[in-house]
N, C-alpha and C. Protein backbone atom coordinates (compact mmCIF):
# COMPACT_ATOMS: atom_id res chain seq x y z
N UNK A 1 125.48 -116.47 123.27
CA UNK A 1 125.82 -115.29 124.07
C UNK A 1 125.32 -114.04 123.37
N UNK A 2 124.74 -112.87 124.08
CA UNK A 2 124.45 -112.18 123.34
C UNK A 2 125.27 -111.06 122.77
N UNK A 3 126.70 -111.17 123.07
CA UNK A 3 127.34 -110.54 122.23
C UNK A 3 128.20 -110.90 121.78
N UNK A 4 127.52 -112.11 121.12
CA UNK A 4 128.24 -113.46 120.46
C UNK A 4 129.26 -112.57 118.95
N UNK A 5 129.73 -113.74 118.26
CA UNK A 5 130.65 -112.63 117.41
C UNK A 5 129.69 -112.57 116.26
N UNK A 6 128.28 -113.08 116.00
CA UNK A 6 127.36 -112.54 115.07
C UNK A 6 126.69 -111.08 115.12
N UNK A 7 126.86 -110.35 116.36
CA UNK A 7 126.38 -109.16 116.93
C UNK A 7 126.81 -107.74 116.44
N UNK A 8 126.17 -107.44 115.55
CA UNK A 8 126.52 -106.38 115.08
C UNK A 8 126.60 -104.72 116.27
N UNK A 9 128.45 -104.26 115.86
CA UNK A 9 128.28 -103.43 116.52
C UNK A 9 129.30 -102.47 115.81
N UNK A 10 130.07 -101.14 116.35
CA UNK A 10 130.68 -100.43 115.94
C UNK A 10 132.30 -101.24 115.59
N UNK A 11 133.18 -101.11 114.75
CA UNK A 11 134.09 -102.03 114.58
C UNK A 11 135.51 -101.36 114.71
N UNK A 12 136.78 -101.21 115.81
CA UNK A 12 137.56 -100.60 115.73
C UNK A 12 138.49 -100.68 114.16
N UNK A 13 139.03 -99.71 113.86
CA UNK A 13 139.56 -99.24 112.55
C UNK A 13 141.11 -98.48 112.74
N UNK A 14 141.75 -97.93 111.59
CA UNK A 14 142.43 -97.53 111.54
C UNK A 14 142.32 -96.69 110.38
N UNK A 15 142.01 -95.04 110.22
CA UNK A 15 141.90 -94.13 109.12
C UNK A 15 143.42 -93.56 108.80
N UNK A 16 143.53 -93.62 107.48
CA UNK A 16 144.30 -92.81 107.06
C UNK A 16 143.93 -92.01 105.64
N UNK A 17 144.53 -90.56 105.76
CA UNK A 17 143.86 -89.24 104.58
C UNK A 17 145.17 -89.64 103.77
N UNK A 18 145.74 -90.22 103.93
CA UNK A 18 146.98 -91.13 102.54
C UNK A 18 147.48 -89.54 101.97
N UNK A 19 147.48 -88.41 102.64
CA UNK A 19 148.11 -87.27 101.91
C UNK A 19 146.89 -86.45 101.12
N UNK A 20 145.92 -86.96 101.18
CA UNK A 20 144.61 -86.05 100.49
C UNK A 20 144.89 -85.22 100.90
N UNK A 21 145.29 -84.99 102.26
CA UNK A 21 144.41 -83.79 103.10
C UNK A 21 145.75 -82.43 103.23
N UNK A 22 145.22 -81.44 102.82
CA UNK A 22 146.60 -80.64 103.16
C UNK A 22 147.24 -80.67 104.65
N UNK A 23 148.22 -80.04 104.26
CA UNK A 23 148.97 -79.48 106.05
C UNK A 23 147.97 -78.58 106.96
N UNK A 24 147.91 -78.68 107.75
CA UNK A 24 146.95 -78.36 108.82
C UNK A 24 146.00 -79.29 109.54
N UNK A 25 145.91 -80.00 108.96
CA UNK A 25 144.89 -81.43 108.88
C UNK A 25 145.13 -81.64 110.56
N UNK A 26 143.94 -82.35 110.29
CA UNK A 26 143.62 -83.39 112.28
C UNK A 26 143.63 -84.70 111.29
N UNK A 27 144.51 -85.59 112.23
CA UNK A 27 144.61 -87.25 111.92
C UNK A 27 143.17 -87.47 111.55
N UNK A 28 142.69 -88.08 110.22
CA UNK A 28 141.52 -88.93 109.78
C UNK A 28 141.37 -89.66 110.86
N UNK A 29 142.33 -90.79 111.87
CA UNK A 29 141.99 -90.89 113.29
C UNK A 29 140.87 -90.36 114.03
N UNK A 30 140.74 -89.19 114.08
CA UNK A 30 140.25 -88.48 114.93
C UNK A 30 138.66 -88.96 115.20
N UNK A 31 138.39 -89.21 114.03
CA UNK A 31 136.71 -89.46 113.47
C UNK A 31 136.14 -91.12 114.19
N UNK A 32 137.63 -91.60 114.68
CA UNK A 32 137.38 -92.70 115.40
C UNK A 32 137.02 -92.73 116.75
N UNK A 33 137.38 -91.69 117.25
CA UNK A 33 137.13 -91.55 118.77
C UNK A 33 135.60 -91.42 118.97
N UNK A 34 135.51 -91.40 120.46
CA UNK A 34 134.25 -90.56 121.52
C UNK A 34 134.41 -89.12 122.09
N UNK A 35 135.39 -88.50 121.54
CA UNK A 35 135.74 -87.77 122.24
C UNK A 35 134.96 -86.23 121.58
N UNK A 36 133.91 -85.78 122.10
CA UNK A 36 132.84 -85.23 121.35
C UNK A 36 133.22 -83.07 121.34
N UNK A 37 134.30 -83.45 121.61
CA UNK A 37 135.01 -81.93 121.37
C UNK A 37 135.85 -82.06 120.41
N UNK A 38 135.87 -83.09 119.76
CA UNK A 38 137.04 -82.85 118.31
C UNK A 38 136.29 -83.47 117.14
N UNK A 39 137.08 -83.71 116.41
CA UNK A 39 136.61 -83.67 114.96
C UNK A 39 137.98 -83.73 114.15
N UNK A 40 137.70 -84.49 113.16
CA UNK A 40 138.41 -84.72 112.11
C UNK A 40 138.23 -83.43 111.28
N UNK A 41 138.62 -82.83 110.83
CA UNK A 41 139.50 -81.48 110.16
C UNK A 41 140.27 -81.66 109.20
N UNK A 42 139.87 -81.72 107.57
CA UNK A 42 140.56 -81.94 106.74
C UNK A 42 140.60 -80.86 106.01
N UNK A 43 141.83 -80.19 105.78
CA UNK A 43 142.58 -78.83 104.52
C UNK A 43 142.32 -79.45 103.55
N UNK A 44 140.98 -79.04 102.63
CA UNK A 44 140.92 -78.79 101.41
C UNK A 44 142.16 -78.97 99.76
N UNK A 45 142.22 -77.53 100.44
CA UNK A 45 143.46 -77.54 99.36
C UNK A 45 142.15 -77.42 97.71
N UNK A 46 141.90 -76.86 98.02
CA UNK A 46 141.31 -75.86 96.81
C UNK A 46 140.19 -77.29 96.30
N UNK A 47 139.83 -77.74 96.90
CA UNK A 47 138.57 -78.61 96.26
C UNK A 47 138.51 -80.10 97.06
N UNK A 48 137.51 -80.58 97.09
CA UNK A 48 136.82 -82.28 97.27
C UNK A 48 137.55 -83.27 96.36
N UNK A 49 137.49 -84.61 96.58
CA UNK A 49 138.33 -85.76 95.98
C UNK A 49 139.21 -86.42 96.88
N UNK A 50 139.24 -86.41 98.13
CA UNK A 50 140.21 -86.41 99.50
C UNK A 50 139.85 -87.85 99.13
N UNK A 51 140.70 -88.98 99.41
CA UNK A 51 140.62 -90.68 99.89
C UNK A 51 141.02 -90.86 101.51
N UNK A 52 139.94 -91.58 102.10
CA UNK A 52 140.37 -92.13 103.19
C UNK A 52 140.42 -93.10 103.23
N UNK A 53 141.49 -94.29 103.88
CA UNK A 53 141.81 -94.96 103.98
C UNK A 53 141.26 -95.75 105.47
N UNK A 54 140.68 -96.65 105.37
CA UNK A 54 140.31 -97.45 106.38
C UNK A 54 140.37 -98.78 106.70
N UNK A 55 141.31 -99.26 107.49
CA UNK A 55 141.79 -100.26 107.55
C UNK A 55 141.04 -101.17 108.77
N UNK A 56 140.62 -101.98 108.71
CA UNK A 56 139.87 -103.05 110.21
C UNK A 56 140.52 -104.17 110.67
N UNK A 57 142.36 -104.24 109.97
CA UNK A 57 142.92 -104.86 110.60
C UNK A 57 142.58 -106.70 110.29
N UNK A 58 141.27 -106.68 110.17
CA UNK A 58 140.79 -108.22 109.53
C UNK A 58 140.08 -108.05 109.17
N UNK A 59 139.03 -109.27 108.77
CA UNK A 59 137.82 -109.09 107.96
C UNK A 59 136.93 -109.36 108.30
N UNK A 60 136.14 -108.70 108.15
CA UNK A 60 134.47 -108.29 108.98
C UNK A 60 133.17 -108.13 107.74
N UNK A 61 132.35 -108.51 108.52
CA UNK A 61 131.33 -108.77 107.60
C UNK A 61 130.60 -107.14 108.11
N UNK A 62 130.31 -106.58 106.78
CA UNK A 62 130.01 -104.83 106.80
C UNK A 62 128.22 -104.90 106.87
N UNK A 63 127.83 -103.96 108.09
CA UNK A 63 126.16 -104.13 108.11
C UNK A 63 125.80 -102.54 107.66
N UNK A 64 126.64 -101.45 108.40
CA UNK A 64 126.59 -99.90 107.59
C UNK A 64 127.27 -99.45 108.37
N UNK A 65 127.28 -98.15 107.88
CA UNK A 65 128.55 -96.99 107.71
C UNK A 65 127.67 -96.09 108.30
N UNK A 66 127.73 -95.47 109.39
CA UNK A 66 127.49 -94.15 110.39
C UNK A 66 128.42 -93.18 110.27
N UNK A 67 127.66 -92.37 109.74
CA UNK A 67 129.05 -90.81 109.12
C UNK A 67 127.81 -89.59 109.80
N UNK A 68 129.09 -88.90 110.80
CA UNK A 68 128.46 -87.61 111.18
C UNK A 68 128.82 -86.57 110.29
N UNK A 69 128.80 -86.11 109.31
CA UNK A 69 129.48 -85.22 108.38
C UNK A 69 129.00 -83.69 109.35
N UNK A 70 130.08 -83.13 108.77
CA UNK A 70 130.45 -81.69 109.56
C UNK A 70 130.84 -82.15 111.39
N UNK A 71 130.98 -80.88 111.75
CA UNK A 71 131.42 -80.63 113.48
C UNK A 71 130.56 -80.52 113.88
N UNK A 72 129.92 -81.41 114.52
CA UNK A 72 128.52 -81.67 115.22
C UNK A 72 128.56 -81.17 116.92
N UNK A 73 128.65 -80.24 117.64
CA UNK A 73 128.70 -79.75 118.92
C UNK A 73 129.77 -78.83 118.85
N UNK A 74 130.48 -78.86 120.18
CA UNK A 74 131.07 -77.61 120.72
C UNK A 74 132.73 -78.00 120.49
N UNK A 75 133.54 -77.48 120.49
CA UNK A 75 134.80 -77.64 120.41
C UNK A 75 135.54 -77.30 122.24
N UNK A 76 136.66 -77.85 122.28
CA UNK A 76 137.24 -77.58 123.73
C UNK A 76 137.01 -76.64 124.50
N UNK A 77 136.75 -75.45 124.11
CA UNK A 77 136.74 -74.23 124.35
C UNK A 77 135.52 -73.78 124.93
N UNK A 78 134.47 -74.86 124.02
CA UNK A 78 132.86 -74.78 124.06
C UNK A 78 132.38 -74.07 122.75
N UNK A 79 133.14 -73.80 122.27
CA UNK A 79 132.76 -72.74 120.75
C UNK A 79 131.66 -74.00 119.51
N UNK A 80 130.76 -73.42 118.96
CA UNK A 80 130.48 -73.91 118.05
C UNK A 80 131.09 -73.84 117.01
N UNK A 81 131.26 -75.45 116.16
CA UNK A 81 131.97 -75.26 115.09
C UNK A 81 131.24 -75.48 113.72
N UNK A 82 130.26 -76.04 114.00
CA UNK A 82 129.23 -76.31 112.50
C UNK A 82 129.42 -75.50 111.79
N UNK A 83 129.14 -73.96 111.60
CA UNK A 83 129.81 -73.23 110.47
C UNK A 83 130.75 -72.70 110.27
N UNK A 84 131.72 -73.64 110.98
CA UNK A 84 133.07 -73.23 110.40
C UNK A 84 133.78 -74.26 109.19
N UNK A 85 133.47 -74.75 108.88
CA UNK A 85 133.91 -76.01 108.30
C UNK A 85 132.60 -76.71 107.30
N UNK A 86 132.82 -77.31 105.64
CA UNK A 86 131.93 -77.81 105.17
C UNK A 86 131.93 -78.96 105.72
N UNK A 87 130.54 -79.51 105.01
CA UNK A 87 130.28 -80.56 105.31
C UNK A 87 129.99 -81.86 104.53
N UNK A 88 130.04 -83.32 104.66
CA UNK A 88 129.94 -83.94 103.56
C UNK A 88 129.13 -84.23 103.18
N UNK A 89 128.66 -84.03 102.01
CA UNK A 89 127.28 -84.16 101.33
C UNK A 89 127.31 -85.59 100.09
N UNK A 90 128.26 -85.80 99.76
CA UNK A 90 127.87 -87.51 98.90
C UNK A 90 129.68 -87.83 99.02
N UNK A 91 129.56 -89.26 99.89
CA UNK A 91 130.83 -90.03 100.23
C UNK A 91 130.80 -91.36 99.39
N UNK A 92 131.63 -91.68 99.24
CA UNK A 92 131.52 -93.24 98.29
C UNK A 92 132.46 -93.71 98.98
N UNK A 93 132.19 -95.23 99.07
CA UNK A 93 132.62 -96.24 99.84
C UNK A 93 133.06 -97.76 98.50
N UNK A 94 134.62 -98.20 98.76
CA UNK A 94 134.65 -99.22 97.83
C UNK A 94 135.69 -100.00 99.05
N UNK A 95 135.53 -101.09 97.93
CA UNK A 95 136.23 -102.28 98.94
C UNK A 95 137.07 -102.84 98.18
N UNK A 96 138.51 -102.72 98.63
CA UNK A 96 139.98 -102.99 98.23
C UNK A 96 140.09 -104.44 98.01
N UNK A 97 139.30 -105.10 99.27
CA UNK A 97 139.98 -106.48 99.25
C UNK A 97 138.78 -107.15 97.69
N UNK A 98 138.19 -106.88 97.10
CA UNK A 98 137.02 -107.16 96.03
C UNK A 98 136.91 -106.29 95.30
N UNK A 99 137.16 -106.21 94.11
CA UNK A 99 137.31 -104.73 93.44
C UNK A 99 135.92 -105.21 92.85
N UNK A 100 135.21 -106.31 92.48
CA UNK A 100 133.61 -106.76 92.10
C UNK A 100 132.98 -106.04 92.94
N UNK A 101 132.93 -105.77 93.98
CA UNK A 101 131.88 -105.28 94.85
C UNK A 101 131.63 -104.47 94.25
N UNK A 102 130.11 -103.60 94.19
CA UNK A 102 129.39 -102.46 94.09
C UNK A 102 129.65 -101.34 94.87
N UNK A 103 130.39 -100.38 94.04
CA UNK A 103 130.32 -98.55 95.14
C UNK A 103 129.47 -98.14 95.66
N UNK A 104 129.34 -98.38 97.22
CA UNK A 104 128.07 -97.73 97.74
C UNK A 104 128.46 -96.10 97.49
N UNK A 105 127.64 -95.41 97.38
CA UNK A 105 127.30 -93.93 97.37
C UNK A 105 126.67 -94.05 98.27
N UNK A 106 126.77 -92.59 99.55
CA UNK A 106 126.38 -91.84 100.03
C UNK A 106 125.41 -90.97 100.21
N UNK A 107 124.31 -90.41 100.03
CA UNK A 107 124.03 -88.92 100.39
C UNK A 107 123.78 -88.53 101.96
N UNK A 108 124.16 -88.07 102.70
CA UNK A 108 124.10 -87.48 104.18
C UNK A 108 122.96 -86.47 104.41
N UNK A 109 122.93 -85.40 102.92
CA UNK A 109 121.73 -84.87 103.51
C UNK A 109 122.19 -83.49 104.10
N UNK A 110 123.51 -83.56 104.42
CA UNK A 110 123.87 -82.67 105.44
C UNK A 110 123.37 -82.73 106.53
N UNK A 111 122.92 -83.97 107.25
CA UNK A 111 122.35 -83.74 108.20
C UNK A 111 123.00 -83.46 109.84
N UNK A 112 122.53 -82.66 110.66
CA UNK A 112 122.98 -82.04 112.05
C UNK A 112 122.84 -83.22 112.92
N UNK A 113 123.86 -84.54 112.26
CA UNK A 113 124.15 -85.67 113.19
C UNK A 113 124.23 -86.85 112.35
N UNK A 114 123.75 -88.21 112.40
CA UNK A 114 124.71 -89.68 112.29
C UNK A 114 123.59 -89.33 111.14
N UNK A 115 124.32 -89.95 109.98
CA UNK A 115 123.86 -90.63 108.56
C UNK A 115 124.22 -91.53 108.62
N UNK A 116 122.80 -92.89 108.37
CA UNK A 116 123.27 -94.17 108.34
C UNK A 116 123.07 -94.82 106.98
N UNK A 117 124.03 -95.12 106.67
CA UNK A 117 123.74 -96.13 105.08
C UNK A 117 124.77 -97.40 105.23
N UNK A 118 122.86 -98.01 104.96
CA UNK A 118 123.40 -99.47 105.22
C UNK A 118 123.63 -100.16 104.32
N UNK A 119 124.75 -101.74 104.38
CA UNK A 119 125.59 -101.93 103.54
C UNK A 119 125.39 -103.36 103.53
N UNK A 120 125.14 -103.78 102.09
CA UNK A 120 124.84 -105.48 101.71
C UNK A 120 125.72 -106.42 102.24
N UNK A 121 125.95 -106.52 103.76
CA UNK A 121 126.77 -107.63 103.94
C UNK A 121 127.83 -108.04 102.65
N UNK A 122 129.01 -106.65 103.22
CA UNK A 122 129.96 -107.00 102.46
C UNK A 122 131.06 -107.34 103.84
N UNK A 123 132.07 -108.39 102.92
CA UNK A 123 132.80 -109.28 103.54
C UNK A 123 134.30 -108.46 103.06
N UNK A 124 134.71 -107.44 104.48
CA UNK A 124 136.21 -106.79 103.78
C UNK A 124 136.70 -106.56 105.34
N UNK A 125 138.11 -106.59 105.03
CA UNK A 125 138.82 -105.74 105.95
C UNK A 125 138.92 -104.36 105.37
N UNK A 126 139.31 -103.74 104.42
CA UNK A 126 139.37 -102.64 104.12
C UNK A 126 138.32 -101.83 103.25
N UNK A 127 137.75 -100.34 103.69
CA UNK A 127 137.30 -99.80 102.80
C UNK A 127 138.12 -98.38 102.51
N UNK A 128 138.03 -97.93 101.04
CA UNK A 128 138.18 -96.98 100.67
C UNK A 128 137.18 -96.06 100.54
N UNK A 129 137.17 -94.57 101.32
CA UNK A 129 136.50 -93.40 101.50
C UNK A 129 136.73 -92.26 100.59
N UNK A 130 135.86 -92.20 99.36
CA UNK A 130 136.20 -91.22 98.73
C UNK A 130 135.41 -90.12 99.03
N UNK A 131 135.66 -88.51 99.30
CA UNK A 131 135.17 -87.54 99.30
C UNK A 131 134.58 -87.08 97.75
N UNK A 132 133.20 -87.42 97.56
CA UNK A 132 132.93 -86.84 96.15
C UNK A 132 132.41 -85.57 96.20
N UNK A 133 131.45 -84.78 97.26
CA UNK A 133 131.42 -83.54 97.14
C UNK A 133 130.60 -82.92 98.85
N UNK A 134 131.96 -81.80 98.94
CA UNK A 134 130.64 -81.59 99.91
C UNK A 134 130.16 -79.94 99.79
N UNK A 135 129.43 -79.66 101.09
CA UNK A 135 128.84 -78.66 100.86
C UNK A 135 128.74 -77.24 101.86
N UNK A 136 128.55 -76.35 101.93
CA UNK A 136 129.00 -75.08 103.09
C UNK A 136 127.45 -75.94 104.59
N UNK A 137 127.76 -75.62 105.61
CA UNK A 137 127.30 -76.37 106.13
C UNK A 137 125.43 -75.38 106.81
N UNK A 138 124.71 -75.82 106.32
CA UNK A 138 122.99 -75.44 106.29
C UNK A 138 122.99 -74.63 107.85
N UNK A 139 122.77 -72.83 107.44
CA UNK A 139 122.51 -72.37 108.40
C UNK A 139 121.41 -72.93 109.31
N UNK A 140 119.86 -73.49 108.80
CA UNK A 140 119.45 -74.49 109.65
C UNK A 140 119.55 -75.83 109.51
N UNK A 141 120.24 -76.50 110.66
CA UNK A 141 120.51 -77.90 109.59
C UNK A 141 119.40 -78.73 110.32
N UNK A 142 119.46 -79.70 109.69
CA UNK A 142 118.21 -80.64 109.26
C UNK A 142 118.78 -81.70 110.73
N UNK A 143 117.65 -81.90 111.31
CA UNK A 143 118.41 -82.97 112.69
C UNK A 143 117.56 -84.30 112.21
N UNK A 144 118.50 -85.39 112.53
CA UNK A 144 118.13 -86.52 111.60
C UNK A 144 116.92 -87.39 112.63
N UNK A 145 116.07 -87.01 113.41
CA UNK A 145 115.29 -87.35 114.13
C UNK A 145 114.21 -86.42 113.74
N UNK A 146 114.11 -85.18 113.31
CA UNK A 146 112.80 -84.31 112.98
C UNK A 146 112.74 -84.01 111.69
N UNK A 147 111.59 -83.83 111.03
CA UNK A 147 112.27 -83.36 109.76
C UNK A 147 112.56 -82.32 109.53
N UNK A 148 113.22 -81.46 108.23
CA UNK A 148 113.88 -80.28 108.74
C UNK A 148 112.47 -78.70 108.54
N UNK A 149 111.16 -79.34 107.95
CA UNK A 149 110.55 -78.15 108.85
C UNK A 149 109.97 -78.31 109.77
N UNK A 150 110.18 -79.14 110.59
CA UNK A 150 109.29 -79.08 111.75
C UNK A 150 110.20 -78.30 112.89
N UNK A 151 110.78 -77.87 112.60
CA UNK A 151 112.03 -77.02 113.74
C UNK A 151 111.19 -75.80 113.55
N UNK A 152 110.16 -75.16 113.27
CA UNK A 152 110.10 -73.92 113.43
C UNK A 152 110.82 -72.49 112.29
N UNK A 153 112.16 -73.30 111.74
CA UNK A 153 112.98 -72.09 111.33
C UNK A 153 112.80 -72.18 109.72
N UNK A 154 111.43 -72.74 109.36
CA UNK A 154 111.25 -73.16 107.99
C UNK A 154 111.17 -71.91 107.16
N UNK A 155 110.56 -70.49 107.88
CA UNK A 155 110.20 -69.34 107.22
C UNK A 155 111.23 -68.79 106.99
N UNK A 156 112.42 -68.57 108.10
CA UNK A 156 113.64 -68.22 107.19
C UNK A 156 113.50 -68.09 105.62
N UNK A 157 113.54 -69.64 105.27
CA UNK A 157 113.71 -69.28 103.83
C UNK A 157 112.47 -69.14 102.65
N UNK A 158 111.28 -68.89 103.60
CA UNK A 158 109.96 -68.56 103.17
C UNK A 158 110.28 -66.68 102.45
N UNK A 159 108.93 -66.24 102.69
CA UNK A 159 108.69 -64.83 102.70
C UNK A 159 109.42 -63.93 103.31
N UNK A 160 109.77 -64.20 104.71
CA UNK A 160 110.57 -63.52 104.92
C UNK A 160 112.12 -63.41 105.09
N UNK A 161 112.55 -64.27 104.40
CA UNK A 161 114.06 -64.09 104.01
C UNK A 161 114.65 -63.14 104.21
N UNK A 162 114.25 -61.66 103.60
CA UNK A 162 114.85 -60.32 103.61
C UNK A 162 115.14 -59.78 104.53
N UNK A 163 114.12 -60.65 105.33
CA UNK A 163 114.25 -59.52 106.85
C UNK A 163 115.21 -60.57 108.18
N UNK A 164 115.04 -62.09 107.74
CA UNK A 164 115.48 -62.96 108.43
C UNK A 164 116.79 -62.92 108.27
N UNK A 165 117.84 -62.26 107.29
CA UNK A 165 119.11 -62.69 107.00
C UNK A 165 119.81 -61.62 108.01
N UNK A 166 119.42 -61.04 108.88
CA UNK A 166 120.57 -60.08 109.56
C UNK A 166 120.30 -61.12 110.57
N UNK A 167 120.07 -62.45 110.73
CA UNK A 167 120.30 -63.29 111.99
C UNK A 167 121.50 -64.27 111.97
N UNK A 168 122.13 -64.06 110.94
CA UNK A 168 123.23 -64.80 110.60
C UNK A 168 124.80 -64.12 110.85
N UNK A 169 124.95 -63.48 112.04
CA UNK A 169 126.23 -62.35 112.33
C UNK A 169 127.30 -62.76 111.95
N UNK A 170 128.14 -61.71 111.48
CA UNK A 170 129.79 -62.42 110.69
C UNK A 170 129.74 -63.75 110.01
N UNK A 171 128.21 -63.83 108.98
CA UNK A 171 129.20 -64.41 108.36
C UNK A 171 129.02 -64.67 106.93
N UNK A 172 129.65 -64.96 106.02
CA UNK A 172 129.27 -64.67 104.34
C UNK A 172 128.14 -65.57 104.14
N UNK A 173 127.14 -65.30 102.96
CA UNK A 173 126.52 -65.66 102.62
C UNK A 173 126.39 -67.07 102.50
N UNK A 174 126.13 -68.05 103.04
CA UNK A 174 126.08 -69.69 102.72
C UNK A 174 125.95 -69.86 101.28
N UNK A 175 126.02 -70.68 100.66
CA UNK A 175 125.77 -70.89 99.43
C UNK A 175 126.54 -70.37 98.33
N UNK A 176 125.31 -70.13 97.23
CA UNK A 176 126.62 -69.21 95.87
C UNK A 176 126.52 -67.70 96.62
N UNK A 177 126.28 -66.61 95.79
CA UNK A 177 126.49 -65.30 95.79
C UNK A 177 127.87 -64.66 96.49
N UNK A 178 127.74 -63.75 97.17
CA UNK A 178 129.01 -63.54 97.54
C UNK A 178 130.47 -64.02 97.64
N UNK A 179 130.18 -65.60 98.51
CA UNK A 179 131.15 -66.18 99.22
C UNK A 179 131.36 -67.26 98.44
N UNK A 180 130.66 -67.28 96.49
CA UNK A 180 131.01 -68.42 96.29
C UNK A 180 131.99 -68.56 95.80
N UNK A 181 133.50 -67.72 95.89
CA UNK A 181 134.38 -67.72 95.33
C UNK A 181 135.27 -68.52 96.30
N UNK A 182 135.17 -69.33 96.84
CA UNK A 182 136.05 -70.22 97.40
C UNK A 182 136.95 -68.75 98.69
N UNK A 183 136.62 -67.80 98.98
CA UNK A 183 137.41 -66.98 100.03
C UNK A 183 136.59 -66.94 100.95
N UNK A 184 135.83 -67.63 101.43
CA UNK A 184 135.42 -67.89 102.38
C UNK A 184 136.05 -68.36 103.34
N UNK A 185 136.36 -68.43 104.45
CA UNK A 185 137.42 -69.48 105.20
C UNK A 185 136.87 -70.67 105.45
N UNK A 186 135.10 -70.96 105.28
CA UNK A 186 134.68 -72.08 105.72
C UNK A 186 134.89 -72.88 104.33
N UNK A 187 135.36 -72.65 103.23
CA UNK A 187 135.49 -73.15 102.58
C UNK A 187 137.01 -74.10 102.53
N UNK A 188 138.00 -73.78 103.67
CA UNK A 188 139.32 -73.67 103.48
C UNK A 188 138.77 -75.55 103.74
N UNK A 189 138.47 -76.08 104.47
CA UNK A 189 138.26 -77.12 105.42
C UNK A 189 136.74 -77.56 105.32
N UNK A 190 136.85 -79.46 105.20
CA UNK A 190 135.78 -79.99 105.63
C UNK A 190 135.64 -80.34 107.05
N UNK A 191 135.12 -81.23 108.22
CA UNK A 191 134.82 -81.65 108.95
C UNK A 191 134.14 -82.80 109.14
N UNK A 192 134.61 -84.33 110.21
CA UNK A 192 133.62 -85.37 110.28
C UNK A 192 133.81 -85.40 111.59
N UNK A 193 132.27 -85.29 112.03
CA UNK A 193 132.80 -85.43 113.55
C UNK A 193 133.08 -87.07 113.95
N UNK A 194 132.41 -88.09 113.35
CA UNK A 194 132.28 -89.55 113.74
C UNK A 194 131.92 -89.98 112.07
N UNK A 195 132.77 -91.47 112.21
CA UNK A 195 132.47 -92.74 111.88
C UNK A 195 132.75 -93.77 112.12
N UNK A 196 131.73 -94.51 112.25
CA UNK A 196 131.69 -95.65 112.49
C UNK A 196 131.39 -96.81 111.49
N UNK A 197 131.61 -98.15 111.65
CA UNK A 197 131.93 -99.40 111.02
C UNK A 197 130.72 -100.20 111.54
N UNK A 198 129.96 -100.58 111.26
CA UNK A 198 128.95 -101.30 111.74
C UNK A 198 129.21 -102.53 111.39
N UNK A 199 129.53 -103.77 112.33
CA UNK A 199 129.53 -104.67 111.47
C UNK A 199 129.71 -105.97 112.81
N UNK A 200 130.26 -107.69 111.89
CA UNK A 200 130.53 -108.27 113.01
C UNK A 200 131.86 -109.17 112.21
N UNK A 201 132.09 -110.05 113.29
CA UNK A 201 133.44 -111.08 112.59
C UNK A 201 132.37 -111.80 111.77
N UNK A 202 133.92 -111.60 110.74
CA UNK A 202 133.34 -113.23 109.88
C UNK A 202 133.11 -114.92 110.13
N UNK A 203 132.16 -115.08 110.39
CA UNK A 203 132.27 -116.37 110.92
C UNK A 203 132.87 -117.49 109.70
């Protein structure tokens, strides 16, 4: 059959931020849905190191991990949220039920949609999601289908920089200088819009 139980596909889960995440937080849940006006929303709390908890209920043979890091579209309202919120820039992945297994690491790239890193046919019901660092989220971000100069907006950070930065309205400087004192508000909060479990039953 072709969507026999060897068929690799997205794998329902159960997230939990086990208390990483400060008060204010959106359920680690959230990142499970389709529902493309929300987003998982995690309070900081003055720095990265957050654990998520991901549970699959049984055990599944792991093919990769699809992470949208940051708020990828519009929020209820229709508002863009990409720079409101960082984004995740290197996630590590371990597996509870095998503490032998190898830590996959992450890098996303920051990219403006799905980061896929794929995963050695590991055999778990549970993985652990560690937040190792992320980052203020790339006034142009990189879309994971083009590369990121072929968008046109490469000169931004060419020659004319000086003159290109009054296109960025209300809001602090990305990066270090000004805003790198953590008073930024986009600093208060990360964002995932999606992840997914790629995988199939264990036969």
């Amino acid at each position: 059959a072709p969507a026999g139980p060897g068929v690799d596909r997205p794998l329902p889960y159960t997230a939990d931020a086990e208390g990483s995440c400060a008060e204010g937080s959106t359920p680690a849940q959230t990142m499970s849905g389709t529902d493309p006006h929300n987003a998982f929303v995690c309070v900081r709390g003055g720095g990265d190191g957050q654990v998520i908890s991901i549970d699959l209920g049984r055990t599944y043979m792991i093919a990769a991990i699809s992470l949208t890091p940051g708020w990828v579209g519009l929020d209820a309202s229709g508002v863009s949220q990409w720079s409101q919120h960082r984004v995740l820039t290197t996630v590590q992945y371990s597996f509870p039920d095998d503490p032998s297994l190898p830590i996959v690491t992450q890098q996303t790239q920051n990219v403006h949609g799905e980061a896929v890193q794929p995963i050695k046919h590991v055999l778990t019901s549970r993985i652990r999601m560690l937040v190792r660092y992320t980052s203020r989220p790339p006034a142009d971000p990189a879309s994971p289908t083009t590369p990121p100069a072929a968008g046109g907006l490469g000169s931004v950070f060419g020659d004319a920089a000086p003159t290109a930065a009054p296109q960025l309205p209300l809001q602090a400087p990305r990066g270090g200088g000004a805003g790198g004192d953590g008073t930024d508000p986009v600093d208060a909060t990360f964002a995932v819009s999606s992840l997914k479990i790629i995988g199939h039953e264990a036969v």
